[in-house]
PDB file of N, CA and C in Angstrom:
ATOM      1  N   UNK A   1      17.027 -11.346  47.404  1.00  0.00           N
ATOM      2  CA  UNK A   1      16.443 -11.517  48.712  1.00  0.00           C
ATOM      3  C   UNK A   1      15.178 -12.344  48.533  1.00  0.00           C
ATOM      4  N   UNK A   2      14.942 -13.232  49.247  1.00  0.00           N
ATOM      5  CA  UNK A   2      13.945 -14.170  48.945  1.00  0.00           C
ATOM      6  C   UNK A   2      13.189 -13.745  50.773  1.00  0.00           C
ATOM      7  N   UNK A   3      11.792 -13.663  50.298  1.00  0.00           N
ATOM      8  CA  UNK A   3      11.559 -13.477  52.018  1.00  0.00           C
ATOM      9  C   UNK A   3      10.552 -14.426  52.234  1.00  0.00           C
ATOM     10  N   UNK A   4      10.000 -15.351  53.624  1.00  0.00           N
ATOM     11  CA  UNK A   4       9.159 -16.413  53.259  1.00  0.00           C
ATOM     12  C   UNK A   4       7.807 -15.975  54.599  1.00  0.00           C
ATOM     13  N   UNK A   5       6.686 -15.994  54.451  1.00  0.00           N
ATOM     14  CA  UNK A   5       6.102 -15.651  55.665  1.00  0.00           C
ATOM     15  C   UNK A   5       4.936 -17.225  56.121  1.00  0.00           C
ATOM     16  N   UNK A   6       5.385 -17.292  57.511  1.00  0.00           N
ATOM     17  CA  UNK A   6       4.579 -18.822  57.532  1.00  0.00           C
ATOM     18  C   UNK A   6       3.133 -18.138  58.278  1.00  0.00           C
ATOM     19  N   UNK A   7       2.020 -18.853  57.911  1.00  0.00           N
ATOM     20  CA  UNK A   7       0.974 -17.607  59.020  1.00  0.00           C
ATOM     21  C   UNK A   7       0.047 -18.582  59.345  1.00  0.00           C
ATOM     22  N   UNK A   8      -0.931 -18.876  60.723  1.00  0.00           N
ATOM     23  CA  UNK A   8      -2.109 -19.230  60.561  1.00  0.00           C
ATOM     24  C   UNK A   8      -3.411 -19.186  60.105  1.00  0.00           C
ATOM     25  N   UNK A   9      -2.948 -18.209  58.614  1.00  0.00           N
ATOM     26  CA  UNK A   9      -4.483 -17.951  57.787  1.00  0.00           C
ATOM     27  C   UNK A   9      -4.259 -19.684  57.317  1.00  0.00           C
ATOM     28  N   UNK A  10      -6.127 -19.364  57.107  1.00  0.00           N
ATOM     29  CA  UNK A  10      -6.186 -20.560  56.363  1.00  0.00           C
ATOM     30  C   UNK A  10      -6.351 -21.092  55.043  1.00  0.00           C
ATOM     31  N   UNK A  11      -6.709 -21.697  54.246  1.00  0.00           N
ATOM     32  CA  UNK A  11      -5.944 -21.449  52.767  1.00  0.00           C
ATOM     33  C   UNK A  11      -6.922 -20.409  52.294  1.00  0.00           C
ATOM     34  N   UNK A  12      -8.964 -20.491  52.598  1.00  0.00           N
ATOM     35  CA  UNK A  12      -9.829 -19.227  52.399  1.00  0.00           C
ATOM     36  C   UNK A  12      -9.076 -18.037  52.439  1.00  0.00           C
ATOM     37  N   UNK A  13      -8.605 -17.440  53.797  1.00  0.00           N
ATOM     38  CA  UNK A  13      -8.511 -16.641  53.684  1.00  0.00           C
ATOM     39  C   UNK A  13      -7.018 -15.796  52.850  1.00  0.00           C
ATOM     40  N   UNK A  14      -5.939 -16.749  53.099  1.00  0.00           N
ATOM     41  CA  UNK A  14      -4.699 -16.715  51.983  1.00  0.00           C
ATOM     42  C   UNK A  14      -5.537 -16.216  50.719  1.00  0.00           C
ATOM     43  N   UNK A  15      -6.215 -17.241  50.089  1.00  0.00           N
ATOM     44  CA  UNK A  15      -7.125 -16.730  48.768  1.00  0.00           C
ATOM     45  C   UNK A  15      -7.510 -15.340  48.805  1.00  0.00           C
ATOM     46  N   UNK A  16      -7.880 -15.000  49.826  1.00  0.00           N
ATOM     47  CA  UNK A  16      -8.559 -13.850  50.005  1.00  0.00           C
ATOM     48  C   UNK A  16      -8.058 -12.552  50.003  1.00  0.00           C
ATOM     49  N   UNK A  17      -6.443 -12.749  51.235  1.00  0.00           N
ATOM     50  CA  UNK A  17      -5.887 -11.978  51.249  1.00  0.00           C
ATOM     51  C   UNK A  17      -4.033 -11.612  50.197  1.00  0.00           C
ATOM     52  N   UNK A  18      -4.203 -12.694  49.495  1.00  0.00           N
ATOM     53  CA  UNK A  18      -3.142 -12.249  48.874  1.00  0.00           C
ATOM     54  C   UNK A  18      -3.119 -11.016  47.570  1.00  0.00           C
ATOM     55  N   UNK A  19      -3.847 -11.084  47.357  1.00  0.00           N
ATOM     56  CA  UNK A  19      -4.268  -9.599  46.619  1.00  0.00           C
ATOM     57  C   UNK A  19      -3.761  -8.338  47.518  1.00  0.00           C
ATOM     58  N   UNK A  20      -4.571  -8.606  47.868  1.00  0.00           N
ATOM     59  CA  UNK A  20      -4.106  -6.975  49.150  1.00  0.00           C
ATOM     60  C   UNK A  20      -2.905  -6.724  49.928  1.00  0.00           C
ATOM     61  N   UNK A  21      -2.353  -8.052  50.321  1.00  0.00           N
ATOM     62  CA  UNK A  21      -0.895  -8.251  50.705  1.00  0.00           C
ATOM     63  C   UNK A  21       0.009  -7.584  49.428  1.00  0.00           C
ATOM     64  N   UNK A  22      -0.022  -8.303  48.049  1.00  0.00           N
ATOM     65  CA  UNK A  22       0.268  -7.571  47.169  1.00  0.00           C
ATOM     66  C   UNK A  22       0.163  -5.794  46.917  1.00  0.00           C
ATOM     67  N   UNK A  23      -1.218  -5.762  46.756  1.00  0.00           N
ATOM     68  CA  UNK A  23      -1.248  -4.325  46.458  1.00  0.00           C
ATOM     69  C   UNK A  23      -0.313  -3.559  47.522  1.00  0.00           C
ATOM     70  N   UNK A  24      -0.425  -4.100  48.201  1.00  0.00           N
ATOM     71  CA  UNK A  24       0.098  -3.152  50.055  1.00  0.00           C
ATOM     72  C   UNK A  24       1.413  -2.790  49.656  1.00  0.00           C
ATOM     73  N   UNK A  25       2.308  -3.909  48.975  1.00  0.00           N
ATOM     74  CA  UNK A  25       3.549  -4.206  49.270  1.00  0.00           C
ATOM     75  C   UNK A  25       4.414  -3.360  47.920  1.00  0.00           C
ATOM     76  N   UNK A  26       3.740  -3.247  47.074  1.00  0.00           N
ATOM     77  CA  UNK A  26       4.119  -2.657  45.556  1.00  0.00           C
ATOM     78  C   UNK A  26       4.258  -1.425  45.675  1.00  0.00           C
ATOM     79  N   UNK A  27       3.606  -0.332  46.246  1.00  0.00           N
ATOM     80  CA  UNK A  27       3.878   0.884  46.079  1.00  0.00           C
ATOM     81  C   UNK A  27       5.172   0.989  47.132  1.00  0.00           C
ATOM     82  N   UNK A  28       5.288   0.164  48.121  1.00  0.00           N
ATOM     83  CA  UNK A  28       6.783   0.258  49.258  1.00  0.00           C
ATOM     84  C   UNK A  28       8.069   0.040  48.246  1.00  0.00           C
ATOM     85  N   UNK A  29       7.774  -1.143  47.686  1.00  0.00           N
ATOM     86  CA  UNK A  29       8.823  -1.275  46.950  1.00  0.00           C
ATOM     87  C   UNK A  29       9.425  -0.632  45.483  1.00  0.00           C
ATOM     88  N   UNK A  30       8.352   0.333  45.270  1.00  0.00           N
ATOM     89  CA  UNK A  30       8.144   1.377  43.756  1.00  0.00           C
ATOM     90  C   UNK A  30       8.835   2.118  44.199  1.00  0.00           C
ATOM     91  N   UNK A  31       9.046   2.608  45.506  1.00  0.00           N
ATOM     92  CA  UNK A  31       9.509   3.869  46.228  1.00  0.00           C
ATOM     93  C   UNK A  31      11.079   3.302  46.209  1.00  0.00           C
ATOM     94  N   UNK A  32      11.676   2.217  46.049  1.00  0.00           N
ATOM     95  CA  UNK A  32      13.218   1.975  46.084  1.00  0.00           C
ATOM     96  C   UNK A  32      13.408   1.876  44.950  1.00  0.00           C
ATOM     97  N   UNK A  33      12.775   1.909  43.813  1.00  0.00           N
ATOM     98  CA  UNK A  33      13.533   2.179  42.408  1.00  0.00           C
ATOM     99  C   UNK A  33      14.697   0.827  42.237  1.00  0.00           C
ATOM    100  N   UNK A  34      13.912  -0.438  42.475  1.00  0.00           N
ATOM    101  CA  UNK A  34      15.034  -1.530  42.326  1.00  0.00           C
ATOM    102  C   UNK A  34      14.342  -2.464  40.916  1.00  0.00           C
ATOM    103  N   UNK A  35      15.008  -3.128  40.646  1.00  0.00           N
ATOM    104  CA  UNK A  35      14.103  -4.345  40.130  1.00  0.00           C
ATOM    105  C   UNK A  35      13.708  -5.223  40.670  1.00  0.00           C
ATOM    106  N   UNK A  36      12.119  -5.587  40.801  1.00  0.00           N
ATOM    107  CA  UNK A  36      12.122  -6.719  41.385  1.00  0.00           C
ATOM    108  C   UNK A  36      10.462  -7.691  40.720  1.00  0.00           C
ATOM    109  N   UNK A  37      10.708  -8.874  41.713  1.00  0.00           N
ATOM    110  CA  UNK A  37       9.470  -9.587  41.547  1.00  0.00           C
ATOM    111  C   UNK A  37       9.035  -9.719  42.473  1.00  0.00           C
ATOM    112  N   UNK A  38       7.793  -9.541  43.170  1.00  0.00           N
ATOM    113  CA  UNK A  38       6.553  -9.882  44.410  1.00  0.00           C
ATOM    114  C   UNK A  38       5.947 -11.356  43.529  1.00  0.00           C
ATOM    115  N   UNK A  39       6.333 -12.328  44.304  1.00  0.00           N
ATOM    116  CA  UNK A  39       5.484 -13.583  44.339  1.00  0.00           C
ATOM    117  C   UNK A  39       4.630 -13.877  45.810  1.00  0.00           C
ATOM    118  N   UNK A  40       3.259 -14.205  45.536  1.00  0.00           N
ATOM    119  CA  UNK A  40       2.810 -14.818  46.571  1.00  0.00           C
ATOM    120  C   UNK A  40       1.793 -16.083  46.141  1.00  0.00           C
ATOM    121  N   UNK A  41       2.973 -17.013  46.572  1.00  0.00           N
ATOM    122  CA  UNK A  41       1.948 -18.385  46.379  1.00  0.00           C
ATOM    123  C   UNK A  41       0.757 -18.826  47.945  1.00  0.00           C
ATOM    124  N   UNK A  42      -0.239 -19.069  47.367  1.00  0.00           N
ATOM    125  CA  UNK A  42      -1.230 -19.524  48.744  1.00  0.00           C
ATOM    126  C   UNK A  42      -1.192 -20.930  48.750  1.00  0.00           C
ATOM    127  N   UNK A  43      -1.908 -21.226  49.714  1.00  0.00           N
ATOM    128  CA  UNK A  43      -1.581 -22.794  49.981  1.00  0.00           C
ATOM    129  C   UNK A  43      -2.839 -23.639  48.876  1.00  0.00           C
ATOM    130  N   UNK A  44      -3.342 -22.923  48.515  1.00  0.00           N
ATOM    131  CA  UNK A  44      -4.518 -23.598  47.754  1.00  0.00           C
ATOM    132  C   UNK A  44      -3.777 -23.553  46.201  1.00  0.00           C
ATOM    133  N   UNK A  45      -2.479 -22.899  45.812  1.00  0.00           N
ATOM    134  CA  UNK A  45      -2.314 -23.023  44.504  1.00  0.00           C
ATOM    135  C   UNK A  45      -2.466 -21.589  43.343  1.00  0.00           C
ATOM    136  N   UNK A  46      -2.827 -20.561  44.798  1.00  0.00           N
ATOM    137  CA  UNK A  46      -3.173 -19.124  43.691  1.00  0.00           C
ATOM    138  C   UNK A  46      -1.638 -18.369  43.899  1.00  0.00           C
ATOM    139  N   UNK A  47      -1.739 -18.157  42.933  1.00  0.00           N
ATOM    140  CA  UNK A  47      -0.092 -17.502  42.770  1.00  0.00           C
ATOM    141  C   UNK A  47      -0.607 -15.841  42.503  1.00  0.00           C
ATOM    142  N   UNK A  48      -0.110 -14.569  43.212  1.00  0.00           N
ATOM    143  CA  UNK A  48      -0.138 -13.405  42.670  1.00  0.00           C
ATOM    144  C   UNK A  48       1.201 -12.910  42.435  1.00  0.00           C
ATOM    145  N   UNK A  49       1.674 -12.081  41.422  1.00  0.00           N
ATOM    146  CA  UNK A  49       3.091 -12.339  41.022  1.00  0.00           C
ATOM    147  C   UNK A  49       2.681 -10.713  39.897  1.00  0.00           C
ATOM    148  N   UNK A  50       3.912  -9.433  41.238  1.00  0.00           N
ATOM    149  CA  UNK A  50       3.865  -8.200  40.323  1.00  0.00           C
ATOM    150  C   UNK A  50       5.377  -8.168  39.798  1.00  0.00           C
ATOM    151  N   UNK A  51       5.519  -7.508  38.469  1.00  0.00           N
ATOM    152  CA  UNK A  51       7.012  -7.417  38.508  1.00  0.00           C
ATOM    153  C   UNK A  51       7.393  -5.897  38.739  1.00  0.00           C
ATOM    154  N   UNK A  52       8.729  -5.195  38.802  1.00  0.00           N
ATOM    155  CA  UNK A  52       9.017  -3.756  38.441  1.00  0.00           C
ATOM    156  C   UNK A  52      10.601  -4.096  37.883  1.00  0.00           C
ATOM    157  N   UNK A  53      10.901  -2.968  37.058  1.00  0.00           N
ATOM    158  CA  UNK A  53      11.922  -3.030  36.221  1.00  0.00           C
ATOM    159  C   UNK A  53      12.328  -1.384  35.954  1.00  0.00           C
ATOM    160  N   UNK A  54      12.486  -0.639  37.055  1.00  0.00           N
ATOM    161  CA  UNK A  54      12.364   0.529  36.469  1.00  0.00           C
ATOM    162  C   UNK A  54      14.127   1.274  35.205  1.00  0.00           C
ATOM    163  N   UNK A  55      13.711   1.651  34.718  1.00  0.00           N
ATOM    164  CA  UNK A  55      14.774   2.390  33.902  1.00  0.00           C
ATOM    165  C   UNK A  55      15.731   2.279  34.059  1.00  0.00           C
ATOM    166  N   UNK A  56      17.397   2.228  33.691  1.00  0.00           N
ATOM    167  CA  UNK A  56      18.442   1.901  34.140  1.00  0.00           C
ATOM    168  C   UNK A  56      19.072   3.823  33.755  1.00  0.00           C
ATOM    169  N   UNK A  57      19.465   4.495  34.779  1.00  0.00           N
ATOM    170  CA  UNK A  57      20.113   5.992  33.934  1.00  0.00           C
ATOM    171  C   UNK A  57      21.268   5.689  34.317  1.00  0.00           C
ATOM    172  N   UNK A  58      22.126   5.997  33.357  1.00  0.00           N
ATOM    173  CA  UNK A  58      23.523   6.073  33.517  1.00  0.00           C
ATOM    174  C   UNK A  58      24.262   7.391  33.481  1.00  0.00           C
ATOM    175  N   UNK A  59      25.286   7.908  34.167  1.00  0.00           N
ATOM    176  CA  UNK A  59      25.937   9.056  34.192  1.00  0.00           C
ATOM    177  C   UNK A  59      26.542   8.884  32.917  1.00  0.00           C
ATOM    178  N   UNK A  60      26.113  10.313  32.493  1.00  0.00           N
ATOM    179  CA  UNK A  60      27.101  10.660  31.029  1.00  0.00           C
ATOM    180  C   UNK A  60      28.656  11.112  31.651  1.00  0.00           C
ATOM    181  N   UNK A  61      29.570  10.525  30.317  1.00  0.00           N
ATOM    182  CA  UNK A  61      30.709  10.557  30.526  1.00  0.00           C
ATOM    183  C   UNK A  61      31.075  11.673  30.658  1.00  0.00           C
ATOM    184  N   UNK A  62      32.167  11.882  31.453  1.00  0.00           N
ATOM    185  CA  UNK A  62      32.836  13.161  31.756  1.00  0.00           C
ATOM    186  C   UNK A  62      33.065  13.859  30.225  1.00  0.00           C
ATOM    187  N   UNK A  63      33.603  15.030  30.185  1.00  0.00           N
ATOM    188  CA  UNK A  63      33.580  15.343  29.102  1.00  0.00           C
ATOM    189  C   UNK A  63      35.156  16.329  28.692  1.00  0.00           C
ATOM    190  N   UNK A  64      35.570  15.578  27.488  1.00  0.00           N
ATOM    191  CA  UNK A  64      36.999  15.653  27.678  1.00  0.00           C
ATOM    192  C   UNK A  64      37.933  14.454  28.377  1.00  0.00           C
ATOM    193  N   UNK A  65      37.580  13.273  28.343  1.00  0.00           N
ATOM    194  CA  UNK A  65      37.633  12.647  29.266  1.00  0.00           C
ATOM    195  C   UNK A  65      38.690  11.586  28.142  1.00  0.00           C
ATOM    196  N   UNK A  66      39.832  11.109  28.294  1.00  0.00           N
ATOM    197  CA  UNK A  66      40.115  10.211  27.420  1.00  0.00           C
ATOM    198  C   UNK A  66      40.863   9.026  28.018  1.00  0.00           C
TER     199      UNK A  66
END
């Protein structure tokens, strides 16, 4: 899923606010247990970029199972 947001901040405040857009957005997406990457490029060139990768569990095989 790629998501794109167009806004009338201006590149100051983009600078300003992509941090916090970030922080905001990381604990929402911690809560779905997916893998992913948060990129946010600003128009001035600042990139903030979190990753998550959480654990992969797999069901153990039935048992007796052939």
């Amino acid at each position: 899923m790629q998501i794109r947001l167009i806004s009338t901040l201006t590149p100051d405040d983009e600078a300003r606010l992509a941090d916090t857009v970030c922080a905001a957005a990381v604990p929402v997406l911690d809560l779905l247990g997916i893998a992913y990457t948060l990129r946010i490029e600003t128009a001035d060139g600042h990139t903030v970029e979190r990753h998550n990768a959480p654990d992969v569990v797999t069901a153990p095989a039935a048992a007796g199972r052939r």
